[in-house]
C-alpha atoms as a PDB file:
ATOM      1  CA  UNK A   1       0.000   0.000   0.000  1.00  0.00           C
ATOM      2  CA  UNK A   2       1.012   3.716  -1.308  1.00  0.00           C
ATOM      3  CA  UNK A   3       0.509   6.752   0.842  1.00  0.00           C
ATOM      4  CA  UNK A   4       0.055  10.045  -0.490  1.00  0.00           C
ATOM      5  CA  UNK A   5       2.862  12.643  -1.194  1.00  0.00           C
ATOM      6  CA  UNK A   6       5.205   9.393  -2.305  1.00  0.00           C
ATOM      7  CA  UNK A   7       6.944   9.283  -5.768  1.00  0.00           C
ATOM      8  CA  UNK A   8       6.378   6.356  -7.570  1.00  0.00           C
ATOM      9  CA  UNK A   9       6.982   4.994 -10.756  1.00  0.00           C
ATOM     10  CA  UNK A  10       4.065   2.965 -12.860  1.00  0.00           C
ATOM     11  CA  UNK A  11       3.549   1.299 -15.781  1.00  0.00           C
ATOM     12  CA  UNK A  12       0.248   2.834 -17.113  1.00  0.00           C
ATOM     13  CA  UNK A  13      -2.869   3.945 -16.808  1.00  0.00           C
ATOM     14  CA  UNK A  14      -6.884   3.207 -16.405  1.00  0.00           C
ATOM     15  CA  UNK A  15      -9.143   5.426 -18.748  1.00  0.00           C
ATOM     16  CA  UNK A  16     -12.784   4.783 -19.204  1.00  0.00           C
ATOM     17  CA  UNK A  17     -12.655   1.150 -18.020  1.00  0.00           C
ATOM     18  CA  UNK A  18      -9.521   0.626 -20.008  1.00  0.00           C
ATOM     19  CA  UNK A  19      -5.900   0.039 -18.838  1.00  0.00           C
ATOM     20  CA  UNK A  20      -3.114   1.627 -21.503  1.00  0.00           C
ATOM     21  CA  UNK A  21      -0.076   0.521 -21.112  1.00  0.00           C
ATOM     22  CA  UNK A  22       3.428   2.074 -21.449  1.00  0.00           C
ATOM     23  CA  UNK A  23       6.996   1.047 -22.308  1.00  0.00           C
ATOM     24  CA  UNK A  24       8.647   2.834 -20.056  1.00  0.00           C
ATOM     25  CA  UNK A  25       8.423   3.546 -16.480  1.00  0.00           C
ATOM     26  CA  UNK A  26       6.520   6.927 -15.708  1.00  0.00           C
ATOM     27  CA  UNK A  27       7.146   8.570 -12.720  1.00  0.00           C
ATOM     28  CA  UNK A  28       4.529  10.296 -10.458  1.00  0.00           C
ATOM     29  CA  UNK A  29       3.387  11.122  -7.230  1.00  0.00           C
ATOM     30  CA  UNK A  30       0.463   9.684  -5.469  1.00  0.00           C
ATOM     31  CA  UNK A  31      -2.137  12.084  -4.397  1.00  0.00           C
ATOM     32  CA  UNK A  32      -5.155   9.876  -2.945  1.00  0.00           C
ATOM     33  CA  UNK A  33      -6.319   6.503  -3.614  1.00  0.00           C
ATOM     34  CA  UNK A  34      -9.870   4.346  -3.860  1.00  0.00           C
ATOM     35  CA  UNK A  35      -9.251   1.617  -1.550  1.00  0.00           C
ATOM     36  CA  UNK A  36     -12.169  -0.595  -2.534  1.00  0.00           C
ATOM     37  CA  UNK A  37     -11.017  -0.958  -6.414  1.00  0.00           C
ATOM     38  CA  UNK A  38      -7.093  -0.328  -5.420  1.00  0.00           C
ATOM     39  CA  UNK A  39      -6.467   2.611  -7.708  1.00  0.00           C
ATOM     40  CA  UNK A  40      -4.486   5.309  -6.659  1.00  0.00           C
ATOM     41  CA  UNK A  41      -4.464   8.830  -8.272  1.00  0.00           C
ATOM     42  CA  UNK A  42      -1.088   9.701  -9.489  1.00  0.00           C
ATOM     43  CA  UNK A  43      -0.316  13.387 -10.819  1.00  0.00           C
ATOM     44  CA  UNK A  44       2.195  12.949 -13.571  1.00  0.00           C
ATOM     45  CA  UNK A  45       5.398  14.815 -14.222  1.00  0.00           C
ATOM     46  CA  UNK A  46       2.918  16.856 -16.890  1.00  0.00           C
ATOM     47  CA  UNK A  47       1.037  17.679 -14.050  1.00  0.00           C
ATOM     48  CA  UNK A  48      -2.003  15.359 -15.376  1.00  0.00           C
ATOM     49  CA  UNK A  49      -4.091  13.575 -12.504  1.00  0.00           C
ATOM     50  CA  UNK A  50      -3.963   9.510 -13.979  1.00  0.00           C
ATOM     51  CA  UNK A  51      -6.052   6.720 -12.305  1.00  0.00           C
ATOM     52  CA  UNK A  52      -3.880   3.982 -11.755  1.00  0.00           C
ATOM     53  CA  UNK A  53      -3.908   0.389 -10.551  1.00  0.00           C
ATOM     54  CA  UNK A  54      -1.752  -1.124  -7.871  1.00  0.00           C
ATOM     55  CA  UNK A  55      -1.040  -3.764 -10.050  1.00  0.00           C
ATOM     56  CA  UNK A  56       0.781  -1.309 -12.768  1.00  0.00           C
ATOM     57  CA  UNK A  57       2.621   0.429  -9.409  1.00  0.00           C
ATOM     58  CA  UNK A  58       6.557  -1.304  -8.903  1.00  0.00           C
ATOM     59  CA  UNK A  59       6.754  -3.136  -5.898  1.00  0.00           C
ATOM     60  CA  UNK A  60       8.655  -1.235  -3.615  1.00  0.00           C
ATOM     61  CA  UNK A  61       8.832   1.552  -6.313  1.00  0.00           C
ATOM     62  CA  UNK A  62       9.274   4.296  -4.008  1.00  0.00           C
ATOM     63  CA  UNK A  63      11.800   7.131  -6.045  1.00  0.00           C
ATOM     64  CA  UNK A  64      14.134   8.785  -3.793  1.00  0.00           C
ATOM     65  CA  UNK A  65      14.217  12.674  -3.829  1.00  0.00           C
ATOM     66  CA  UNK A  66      17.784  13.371  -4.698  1.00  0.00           C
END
């Protein structure tokens, strides 16, 4: 479990029911989640808000501030 105000990196997205996938790691930061369907809300380096599951979240993905 992700708590708000970490940096994490993730491998896509869920729009409209759909999950998009990406190639490379993105990096965001988690700004809230929905526990009951284990999405978190991510605000991208663009500074768009992205749904995303846990499953597309690295395990132990946590980016260090340096």
């Amino acid at each position: 479990m992700y708590k708000a105000g970490e940096t994490v990196r993730y491998w896509g997205v869920k729009t409209g029911g759909l999950t998009w996938l990406s190639a490379e790691a993105l990096t965001g930061k988690i700004i809230g989640q929905q526990r009951e369907e284990r999405i978190y809300k991510i605000v991208g380096q663009s500074g768009t808000i992205h749904d995303v599951s846990e499953k597309l979240i690295d395990e132990g993905s946590e980016v260090k501030a340096g």
